[in-house]
PDB file of N, CA and C in Angstrom:
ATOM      1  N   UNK A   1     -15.176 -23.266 -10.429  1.00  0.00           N
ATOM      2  CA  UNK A   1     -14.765 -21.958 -10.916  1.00  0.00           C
ATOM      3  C   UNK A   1     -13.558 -21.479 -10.110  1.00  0.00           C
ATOM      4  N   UNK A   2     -12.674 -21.163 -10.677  1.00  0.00           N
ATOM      5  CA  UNK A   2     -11.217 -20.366 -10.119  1.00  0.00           C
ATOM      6  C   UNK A   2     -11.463 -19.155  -9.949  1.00  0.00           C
ATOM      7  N   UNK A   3     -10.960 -19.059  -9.032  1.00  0.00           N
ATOM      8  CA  UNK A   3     -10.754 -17.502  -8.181  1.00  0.00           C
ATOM      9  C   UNK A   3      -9.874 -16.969  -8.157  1.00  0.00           C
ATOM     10  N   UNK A   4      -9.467 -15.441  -8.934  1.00  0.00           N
ATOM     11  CA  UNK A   4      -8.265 -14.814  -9.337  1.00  0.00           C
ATOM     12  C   UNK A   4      -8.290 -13.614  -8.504  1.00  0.00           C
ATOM     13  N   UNK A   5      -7.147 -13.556  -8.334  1.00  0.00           N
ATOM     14  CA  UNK A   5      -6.277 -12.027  -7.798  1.00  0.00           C
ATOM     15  C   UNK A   5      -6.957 -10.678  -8.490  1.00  0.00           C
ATOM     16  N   UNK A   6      -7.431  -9.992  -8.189  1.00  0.00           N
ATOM     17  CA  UNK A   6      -8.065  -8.846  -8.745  1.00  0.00           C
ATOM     18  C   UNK A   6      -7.395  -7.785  -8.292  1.00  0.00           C
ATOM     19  N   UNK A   7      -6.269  -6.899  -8.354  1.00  0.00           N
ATOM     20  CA  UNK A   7      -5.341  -6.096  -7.454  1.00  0.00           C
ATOM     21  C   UNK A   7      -5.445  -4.686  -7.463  1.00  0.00           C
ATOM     22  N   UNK A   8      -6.878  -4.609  -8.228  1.00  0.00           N
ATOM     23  CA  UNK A   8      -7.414  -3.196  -8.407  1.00  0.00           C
ATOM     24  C   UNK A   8      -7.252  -2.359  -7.019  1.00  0.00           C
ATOM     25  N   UNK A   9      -7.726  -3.156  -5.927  1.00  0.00           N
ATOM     26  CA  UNK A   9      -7.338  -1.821  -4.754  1.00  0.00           C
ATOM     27  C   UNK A   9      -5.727  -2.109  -4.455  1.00  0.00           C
ATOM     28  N   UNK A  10      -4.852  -2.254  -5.172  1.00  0.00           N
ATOM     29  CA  UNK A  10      -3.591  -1.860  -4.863  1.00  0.00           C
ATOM     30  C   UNK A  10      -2.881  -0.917  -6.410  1.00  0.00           C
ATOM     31  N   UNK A  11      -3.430  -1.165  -7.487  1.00  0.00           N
ATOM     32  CA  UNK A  11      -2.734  -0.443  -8.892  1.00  0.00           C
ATOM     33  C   UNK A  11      -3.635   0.469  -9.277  1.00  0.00           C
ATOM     34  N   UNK A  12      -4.864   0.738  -8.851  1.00  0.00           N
ATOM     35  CA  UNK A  12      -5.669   2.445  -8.862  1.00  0.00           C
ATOM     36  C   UNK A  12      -4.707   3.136  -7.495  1.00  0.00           C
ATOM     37  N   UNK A  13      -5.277   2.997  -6.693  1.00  0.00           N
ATOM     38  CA  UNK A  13      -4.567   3.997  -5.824  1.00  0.00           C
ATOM     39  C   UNK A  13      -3.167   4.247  -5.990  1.00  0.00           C
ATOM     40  N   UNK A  14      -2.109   3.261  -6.300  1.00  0.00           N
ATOM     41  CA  UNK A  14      -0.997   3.418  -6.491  1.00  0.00           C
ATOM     42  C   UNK A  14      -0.398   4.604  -8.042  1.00  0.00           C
ATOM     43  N   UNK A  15      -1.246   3.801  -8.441  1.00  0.00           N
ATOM     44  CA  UNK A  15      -1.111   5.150  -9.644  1.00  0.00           C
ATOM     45  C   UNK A  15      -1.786   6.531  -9.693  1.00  0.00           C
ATOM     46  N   UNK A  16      -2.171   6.802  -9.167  1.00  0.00           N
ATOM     47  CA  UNK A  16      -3.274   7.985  -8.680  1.00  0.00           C
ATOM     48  C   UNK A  16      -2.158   8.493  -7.926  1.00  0.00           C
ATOM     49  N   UNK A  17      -1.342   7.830  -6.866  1.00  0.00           N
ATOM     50  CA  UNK A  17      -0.355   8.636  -6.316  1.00  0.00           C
ATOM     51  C   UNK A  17       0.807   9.026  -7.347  1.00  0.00           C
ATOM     52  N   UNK A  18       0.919   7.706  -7.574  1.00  0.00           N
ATOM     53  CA  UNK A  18       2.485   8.268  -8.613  1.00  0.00           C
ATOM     54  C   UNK A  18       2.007   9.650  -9.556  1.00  0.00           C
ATOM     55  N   UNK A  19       0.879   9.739  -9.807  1.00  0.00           N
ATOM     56  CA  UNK A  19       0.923  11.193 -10.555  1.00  0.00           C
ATOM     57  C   UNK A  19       0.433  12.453  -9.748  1.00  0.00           C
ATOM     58  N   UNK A  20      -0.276  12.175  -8.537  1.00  0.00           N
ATOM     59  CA  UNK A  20      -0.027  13.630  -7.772  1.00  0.00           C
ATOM     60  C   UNK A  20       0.898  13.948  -7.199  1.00  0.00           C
ATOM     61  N   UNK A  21       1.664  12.469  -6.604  1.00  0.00           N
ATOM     62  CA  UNK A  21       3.276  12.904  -6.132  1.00  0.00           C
ATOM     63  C   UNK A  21       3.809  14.096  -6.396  1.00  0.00           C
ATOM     64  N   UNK A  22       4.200  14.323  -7.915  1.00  0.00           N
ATOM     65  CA  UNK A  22       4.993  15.232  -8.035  1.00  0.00           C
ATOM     66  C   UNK A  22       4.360  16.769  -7.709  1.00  0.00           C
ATOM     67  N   UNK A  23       3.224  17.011  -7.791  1.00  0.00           N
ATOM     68  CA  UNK A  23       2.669  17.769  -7.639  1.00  0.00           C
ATOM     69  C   UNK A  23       2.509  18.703  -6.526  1.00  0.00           C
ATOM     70  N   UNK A  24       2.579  17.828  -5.742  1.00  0.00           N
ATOM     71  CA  UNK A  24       2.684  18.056  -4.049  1.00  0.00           C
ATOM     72  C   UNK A  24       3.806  17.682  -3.200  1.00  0.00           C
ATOM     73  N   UNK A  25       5.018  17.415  -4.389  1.00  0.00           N
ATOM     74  CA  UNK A  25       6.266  17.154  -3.611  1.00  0.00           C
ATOM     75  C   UNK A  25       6.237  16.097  -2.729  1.00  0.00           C
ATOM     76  N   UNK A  26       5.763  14.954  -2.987  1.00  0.00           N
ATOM     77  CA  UNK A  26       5.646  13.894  -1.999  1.00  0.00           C
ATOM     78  C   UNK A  26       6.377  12.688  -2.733  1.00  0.00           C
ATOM     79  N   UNK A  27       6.734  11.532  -1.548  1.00  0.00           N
ATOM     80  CA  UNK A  27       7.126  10.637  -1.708  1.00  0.00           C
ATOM     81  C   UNK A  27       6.049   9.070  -1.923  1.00  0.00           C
ATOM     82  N   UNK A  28       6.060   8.759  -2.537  1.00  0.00           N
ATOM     83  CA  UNK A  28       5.287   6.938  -2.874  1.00  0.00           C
ATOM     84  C   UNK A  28       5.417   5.683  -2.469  1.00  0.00           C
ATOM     85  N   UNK A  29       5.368   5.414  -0.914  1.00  0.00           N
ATOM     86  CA  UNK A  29       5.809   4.124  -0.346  1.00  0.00           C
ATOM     87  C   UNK A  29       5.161   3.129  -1.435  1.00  0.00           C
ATOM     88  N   UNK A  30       5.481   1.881  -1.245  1.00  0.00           N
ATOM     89  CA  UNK A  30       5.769   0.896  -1.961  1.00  0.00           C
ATOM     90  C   UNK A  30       3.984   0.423  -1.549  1.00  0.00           C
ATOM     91  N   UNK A  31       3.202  -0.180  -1.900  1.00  0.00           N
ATOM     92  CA  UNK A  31       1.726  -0.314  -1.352  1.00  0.00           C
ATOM     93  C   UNK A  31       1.754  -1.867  -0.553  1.00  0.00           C
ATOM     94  N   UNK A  32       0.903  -2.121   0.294  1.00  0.00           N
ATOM     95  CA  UNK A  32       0.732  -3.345   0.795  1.00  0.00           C
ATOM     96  C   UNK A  32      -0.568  -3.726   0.633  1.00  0.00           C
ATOM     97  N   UNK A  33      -0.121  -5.111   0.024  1.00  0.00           N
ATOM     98  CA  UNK A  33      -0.784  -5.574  -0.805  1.00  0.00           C
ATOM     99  C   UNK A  33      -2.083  -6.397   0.090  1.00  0.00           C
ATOM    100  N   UNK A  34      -2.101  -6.462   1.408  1.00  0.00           N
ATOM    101  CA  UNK A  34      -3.213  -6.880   2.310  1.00  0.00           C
ATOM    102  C   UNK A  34      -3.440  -6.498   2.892  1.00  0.00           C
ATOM    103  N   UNK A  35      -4.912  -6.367   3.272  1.00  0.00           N
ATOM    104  CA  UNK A  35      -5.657  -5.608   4.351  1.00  0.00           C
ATOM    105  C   UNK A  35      -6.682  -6.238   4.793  1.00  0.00           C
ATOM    106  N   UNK A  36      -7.679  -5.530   5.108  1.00  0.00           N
ATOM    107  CA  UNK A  36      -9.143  -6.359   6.129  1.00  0.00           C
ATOM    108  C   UNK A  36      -9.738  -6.522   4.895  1.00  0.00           C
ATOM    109  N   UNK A  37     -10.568  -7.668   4.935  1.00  0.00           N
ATOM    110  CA  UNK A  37     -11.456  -8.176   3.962  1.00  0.00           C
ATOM    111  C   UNK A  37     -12.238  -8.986   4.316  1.00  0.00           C
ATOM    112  N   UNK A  38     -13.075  -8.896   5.722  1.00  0.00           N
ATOM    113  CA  UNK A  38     -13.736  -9.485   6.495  1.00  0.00           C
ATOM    114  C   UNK A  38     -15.316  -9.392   5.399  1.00  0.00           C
ATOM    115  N   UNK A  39     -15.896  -8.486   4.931  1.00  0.00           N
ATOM    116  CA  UNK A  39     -17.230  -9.079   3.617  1.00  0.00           C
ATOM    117  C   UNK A  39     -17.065 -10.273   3.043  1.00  0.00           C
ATOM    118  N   UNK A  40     -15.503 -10.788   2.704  1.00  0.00           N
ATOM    119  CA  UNK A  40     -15.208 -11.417   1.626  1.00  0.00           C
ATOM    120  C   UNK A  40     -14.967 -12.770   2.293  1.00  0.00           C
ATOM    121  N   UNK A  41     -15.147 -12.888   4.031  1.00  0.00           N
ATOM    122  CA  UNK A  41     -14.940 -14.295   4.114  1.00  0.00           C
ATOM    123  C   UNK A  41     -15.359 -15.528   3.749  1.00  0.00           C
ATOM    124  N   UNK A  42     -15.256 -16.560   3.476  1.00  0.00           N
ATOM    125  CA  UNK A  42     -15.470 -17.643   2.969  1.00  0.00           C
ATOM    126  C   UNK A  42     -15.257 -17.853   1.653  1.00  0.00           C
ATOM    127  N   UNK A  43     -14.690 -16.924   0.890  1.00  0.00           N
ATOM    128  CA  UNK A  43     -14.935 -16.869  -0.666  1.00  0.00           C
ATOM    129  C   UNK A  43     -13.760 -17.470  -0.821  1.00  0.00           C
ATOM    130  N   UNK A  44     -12.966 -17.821  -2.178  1.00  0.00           N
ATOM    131  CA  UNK A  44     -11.996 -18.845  -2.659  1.00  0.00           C
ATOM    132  C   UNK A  44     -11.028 -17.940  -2.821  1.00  0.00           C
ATOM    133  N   UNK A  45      -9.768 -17.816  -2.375  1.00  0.00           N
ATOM    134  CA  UNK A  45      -8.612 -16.944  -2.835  1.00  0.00           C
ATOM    135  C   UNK A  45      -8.405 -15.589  -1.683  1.00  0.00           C
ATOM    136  N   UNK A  46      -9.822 -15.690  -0.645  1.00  0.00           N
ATOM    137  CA  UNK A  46      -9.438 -14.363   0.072  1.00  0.00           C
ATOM    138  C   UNK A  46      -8.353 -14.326   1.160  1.00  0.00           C
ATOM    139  N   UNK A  47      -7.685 -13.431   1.180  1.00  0.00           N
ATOM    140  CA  UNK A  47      -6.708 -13.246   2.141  1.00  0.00           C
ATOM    141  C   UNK A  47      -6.504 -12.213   2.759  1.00  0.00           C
ATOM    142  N   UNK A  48      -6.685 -12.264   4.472  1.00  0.00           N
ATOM    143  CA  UNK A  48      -6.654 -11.607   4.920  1.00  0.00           C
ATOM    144  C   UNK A  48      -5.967 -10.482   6.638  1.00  0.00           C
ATOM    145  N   UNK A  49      -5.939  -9.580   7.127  1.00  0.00           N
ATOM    146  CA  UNK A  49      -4.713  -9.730   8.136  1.00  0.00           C
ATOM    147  C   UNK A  49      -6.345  -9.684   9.148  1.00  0.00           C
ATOM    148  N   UNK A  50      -5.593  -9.851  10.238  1.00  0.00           N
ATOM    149  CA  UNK A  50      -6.280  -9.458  11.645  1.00  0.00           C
ATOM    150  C   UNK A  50      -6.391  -7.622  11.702  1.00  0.00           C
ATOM    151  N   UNK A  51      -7.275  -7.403  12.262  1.00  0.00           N
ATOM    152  CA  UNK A  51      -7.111  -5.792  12.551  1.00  0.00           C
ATOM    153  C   UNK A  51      -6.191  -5.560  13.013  1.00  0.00           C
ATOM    154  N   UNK A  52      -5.682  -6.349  14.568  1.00  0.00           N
ATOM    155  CA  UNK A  52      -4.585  -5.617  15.255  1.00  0.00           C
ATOM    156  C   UNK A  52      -3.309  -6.066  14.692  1.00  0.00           C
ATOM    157  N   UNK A  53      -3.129  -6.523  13.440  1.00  0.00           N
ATOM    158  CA  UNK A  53      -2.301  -6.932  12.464  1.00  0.00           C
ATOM    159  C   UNK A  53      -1.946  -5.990  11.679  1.00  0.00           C
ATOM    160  N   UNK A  54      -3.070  -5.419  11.092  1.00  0.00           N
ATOM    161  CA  UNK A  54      -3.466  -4.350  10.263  1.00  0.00           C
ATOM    162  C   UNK A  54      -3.007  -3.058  10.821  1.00  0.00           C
ATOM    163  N   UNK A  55      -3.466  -2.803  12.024  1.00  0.00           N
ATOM    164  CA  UNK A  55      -3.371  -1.550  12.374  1.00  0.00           C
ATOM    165  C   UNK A  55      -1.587  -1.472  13.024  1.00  0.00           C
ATOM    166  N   UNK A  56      -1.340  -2.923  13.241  1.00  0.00           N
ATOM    167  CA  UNK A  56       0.327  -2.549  13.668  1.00  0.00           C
ATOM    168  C   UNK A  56       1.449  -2.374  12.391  1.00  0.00           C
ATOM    169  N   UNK A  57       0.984  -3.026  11.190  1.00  0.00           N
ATOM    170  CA  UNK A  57       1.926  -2.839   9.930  1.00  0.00           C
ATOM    171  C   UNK A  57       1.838  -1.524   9.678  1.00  0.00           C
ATOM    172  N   UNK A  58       0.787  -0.778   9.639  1.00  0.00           N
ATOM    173  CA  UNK A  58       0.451   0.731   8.935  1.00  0.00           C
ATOM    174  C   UNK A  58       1.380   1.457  10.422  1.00  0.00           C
ATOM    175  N   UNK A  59       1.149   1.011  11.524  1.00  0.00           N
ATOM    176  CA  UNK A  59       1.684   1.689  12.376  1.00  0.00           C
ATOM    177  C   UNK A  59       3.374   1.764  12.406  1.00  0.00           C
ATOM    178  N   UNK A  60       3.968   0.485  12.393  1.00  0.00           N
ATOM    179  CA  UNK A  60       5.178   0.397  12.230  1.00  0.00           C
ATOM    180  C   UNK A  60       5.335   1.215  11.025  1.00  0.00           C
ATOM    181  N   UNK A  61       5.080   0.973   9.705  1.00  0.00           N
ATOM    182  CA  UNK A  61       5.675   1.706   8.344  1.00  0.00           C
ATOM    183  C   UNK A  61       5.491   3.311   8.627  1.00  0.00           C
ATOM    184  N   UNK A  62       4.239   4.060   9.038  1.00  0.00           N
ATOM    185  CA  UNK A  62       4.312   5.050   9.847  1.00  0.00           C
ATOM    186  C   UNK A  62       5.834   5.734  10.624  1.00  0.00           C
ATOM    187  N   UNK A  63       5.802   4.944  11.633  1.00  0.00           N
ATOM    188  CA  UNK A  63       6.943   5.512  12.202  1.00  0.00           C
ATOM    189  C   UNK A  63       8.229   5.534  11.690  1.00  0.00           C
ATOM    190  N   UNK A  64       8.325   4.476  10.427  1.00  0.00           N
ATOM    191  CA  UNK A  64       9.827   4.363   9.758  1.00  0.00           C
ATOM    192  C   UNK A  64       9.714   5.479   8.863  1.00  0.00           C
ATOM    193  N   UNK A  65       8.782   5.744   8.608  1.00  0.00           N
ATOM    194  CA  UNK A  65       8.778   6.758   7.949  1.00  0.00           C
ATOM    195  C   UNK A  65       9.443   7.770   8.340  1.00  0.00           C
ATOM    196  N   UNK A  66       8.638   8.732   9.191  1.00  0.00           N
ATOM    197  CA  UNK A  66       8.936   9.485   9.803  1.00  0.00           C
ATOM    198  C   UNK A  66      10.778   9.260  10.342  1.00  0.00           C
ATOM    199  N   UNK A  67      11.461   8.183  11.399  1.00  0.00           N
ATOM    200  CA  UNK A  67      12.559   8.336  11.431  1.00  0.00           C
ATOM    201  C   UNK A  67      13.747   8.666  10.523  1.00  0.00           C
ATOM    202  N   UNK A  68      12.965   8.126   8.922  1.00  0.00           N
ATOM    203  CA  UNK A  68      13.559   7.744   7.976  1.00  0.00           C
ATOM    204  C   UNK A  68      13.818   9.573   7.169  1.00  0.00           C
ATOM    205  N   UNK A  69      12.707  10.453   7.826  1.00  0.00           N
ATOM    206  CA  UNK A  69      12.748  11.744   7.290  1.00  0.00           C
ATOM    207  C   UNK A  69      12.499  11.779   5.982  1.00  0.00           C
ATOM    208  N   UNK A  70      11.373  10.613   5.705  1.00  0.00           N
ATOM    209  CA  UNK A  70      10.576  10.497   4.398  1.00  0.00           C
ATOM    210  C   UNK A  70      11.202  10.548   3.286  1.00  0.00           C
ATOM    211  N   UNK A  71      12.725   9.764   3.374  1.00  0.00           N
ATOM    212  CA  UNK A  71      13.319   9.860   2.296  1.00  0.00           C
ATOM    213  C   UNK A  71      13.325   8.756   1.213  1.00  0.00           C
ATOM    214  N   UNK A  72      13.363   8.971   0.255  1.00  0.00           N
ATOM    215  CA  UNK A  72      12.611   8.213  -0.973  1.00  0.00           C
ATOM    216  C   UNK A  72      13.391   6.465  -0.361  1.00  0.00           C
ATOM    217  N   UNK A  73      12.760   5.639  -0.951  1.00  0.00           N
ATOM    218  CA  UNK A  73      13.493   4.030  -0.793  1.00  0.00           C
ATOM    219  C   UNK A  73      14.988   3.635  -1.545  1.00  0.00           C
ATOM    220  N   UNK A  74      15.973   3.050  -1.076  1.00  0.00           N
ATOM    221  CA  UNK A  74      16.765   3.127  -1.698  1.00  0.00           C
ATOM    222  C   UNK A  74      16.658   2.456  -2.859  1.00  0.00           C
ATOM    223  N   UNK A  75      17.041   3.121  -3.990  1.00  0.00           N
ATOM    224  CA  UNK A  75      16.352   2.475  -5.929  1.00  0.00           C
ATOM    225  C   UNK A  75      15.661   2.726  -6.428  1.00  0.00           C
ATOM    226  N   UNK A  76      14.891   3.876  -5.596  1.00  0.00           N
ATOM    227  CA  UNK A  76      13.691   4.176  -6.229  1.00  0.00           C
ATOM    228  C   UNK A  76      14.058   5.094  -6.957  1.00  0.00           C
ATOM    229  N   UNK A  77      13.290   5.391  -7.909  1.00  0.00           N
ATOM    230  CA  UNK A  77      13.243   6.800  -8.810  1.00  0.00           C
ATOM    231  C   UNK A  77      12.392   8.188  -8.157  1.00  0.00           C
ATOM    232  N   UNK A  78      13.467   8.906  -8.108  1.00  0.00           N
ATOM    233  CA  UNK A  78      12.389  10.041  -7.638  1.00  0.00           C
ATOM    234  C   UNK A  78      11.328  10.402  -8.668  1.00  0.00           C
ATOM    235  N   UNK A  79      10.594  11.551  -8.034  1.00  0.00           N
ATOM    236  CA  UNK A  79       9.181  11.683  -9.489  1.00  0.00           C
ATOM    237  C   UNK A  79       9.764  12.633 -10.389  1.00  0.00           C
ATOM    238  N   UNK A  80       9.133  12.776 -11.234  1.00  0.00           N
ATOM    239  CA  UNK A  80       9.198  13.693 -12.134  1.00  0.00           C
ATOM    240  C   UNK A  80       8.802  15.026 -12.692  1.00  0.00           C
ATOM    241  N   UNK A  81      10.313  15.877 -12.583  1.00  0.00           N
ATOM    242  CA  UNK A  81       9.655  17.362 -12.035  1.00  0.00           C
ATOM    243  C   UNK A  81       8.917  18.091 -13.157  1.00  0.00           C
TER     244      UNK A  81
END
């Protein structure tokens, strides 16, 4: 049996933002597409980071943020007022 990509925890949440965005005047980083999935070890297709992997990507994108003065990505579309 083949084991497929299921990307539901990256295209619910992502869309859930794109429509309160505008609402609350916020911006929509781009989502990353891996995280901890330590339940799921041994299974066919899982992929996964280290915590202190984990916790340094969210940390780095964090701070670019912030330097960046949360300004939208370059190409992106802003939301819709």
């Amino acid at each position: 049996m083949a084991a497929y990509f299921l990307p539901t925890d990256v295209f619910i949440p992502a869309e859930l933002c794109r429509r309160v965005a505008p609402v609350v005047h916020a911006v929509v980083a781009p989502s990353v597409p891996y995280g901890l999935s330590y339940p799921h070890r041994g299974f066919k297709g899982e992929f996964s980071l280290r915590i202190d992997t984990f916790m340094d990507v969210v940390s780095d994108l964090c701070v670019s943020f912030a330097v960046a003065g949360q300004r939208p990505p370059a190409g992106s579309t802003p939301p819709a007022s």
